[in-house]
Structures are given as structure tokens and as C-alpha cells.
N, C-alpha and C. Protein backbone atom coordinates (compact mmCIF):
# COMPACT_ATOMS: atom_id res chain seq x y z
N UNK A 1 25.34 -93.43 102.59
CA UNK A 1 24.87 -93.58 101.21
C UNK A 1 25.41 -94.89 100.65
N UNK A 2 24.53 -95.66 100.00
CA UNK A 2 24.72 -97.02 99.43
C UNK A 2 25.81 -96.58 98.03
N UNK A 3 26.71 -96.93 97.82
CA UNK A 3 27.31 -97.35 96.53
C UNK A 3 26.35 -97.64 95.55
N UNK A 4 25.61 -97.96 95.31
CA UNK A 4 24.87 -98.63 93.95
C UNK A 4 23.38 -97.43 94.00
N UNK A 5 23.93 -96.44 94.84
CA UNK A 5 22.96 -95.19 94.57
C UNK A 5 24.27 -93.60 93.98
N UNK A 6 25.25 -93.95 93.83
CA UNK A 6 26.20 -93.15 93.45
C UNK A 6 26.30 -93.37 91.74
N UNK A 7 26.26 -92.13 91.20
CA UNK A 7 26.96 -92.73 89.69
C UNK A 7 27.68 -93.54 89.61
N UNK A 8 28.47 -93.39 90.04
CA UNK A 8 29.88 -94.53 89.85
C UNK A 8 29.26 -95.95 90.29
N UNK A 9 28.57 -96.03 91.47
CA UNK A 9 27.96 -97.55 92.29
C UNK A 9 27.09 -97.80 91.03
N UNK A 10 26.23 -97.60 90.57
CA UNK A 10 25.22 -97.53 89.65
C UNK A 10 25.88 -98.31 88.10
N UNK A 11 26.76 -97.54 87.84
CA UNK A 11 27.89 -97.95 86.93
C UNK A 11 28.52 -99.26 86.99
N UNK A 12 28.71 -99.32 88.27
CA UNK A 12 30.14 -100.58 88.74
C UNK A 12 28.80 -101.91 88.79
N UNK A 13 27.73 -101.45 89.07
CA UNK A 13 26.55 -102.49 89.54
C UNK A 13 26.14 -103.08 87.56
N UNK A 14 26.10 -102.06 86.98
CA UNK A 14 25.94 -102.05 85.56
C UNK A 14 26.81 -102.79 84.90
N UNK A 15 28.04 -102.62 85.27
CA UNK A 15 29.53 -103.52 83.96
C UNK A 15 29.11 -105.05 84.76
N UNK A 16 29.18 -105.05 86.21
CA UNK A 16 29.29 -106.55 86.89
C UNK A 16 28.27 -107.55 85.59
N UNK A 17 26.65 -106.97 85.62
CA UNK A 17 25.57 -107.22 85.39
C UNK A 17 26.27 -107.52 83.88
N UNK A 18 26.85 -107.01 83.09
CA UNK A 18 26.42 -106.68 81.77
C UNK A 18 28.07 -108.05 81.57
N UNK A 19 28.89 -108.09 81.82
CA UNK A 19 29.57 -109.05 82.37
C UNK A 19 29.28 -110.40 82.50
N UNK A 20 28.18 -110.34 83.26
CA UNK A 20 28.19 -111.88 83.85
C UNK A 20 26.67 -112.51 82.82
N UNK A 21 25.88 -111.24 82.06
CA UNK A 21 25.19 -112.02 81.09
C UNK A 21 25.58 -112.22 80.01
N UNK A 22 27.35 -111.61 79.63
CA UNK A 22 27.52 -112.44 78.33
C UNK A 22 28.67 -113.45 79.18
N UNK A 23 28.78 -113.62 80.61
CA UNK A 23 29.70 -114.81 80.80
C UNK A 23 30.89 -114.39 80.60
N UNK A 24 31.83 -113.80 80.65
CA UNK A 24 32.63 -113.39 80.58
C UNK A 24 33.65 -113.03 81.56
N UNK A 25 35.17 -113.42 82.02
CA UNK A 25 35.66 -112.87 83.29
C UNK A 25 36.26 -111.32 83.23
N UNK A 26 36.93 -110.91 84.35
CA UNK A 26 37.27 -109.96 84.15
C UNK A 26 38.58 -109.52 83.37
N UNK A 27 39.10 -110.29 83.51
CA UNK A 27 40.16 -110.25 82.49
C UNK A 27 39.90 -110.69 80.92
N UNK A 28 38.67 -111.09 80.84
CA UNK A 28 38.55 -111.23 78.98
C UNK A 28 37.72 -109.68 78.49
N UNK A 29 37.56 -109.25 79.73
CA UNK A 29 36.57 -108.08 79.49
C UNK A 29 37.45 -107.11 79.17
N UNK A 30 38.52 -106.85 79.99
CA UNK A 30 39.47 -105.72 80.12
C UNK A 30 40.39 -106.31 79.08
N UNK A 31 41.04 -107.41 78.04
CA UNK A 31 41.33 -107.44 77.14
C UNK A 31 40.13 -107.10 75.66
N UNK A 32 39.20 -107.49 75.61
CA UNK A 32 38.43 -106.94 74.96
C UNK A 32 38.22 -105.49 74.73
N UNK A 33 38.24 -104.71 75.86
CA UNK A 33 38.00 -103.47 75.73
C UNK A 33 39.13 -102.11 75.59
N UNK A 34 40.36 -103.27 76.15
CA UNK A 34 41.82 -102.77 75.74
C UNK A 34 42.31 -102.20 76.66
N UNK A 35 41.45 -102.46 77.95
CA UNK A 35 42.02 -101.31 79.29
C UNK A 35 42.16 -102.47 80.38
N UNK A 36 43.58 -102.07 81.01
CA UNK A 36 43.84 -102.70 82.06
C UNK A 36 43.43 -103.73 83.20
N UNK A 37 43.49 -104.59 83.45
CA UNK A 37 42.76 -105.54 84.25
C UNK A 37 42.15 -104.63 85.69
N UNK A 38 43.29 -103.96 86.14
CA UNK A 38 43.45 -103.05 87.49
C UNK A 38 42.14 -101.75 87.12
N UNK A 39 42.04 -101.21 85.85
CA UNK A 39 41.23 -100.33 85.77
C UNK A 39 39.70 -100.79 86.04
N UNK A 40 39.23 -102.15 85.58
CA UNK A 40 38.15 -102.79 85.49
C UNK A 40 37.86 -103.16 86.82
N UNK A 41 38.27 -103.62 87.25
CA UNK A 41 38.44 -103.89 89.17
C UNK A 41 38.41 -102.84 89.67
N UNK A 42 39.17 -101.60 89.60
CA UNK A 42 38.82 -100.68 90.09
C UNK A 42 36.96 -100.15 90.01
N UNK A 43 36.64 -100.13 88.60
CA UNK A 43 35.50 -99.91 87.92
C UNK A 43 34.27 -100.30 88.79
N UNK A 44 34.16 -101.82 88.84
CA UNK A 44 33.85 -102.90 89.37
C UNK A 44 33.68 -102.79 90.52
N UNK A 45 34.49 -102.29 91.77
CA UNK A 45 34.57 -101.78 92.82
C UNK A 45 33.89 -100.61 93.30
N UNK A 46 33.63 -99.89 92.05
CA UNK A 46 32.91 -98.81 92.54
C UNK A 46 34.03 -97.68 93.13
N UNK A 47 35.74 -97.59 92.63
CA UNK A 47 36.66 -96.75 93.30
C UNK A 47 37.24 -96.48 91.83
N UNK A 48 37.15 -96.43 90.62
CA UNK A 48 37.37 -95.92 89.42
C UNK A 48 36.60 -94.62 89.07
N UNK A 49 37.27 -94.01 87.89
CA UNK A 49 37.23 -92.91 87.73
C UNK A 49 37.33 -92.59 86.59
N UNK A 50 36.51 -93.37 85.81
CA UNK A 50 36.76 -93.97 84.00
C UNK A 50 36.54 -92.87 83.08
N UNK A 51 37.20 -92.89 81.63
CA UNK A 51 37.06 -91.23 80.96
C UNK A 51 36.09 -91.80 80.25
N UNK A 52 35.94 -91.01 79.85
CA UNK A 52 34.51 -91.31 78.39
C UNK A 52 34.86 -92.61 77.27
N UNK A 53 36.44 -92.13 77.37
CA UNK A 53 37.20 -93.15 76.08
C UNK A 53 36.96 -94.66 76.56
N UNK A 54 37.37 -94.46 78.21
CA UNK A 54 37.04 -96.18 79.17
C UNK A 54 35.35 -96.60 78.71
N UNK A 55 34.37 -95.57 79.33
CA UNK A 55 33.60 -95.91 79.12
C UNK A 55 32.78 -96.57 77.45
N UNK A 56 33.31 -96.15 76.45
CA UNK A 56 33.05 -96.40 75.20
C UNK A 56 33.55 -97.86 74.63
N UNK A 57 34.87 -97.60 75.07
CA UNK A 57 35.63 -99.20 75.17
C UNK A 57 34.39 -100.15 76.11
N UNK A 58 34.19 -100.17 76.96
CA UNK A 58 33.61 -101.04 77.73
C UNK A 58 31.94 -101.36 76.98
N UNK A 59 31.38 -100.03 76.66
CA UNK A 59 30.10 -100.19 75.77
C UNK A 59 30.20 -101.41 74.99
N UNK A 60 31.16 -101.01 74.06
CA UNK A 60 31.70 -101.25 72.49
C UNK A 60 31.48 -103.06 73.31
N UNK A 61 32.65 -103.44 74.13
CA UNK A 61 32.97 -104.85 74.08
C UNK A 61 32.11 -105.69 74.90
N UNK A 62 30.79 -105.24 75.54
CA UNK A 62 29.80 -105.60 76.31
C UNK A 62 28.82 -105.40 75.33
N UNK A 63 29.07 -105.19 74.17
CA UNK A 63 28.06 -105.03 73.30
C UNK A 63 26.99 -104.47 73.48
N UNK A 64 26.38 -103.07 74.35
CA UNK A 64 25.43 -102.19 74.38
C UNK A 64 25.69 -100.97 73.88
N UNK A 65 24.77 -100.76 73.21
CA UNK A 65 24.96 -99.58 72.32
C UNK A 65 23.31 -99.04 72.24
């Protein structure tokens, strides 16, 4: 099974995307959103395990709503 057919792959394929069209690295992302550099990489990777609260943070500072 492909990663980017898993929720989580699907997800991690989603932040990269949503990321790199406002230009942004990973570390301005994970200060923006207030969560850990290591959590976002994890994310990113497709090996995270983000709560609702991660996920909202990340909405919020990728600006989709």
C-alpha cells in the first residue's frame, strides 16, 4: 500500500502541498502553528500521529479553513 493512499499519507502529501504554496519552510510552519519542528517532520513523513488540536494549529497557520 502506497503512503499517499493512507489517511495519514494523504495528510502528510496535503501539509507538504499546502506548505510549499505559501513558500514557507518547515520550521516557520511549526513555529507558526506552535508545534514542534520534530512533530511536523514526523507529519510530513507520513509517521505522525497528530491530535485534532495539531491538526487545527496547522489549518489555522496554512491558512485553510
Amino acid at each position: 500500500m502506497q503512503l499517499s493512499s493512507t489517511p495519514i499519507g494523504i495528510l502528510a502529501v496535503a501539509v507538504k502541498r499546502e506548505r510549499g504554496r505559501i513558500g514557507i519552510s518547515v520550521s516557520e510552519l511549526a513555529k507558526r502553528a506552535g508545534i514542534a519542528k520534530s512533530t511536523l517532520s514526523q507529519l510530513e513523513s507520513g509517521s505522525g500521529n497528530p491530535s485534532l488540536e495539531t491538526l487545527w494549529a496547522l489549518a489555522m497557520a496554512l491558512d485553510c479553513r
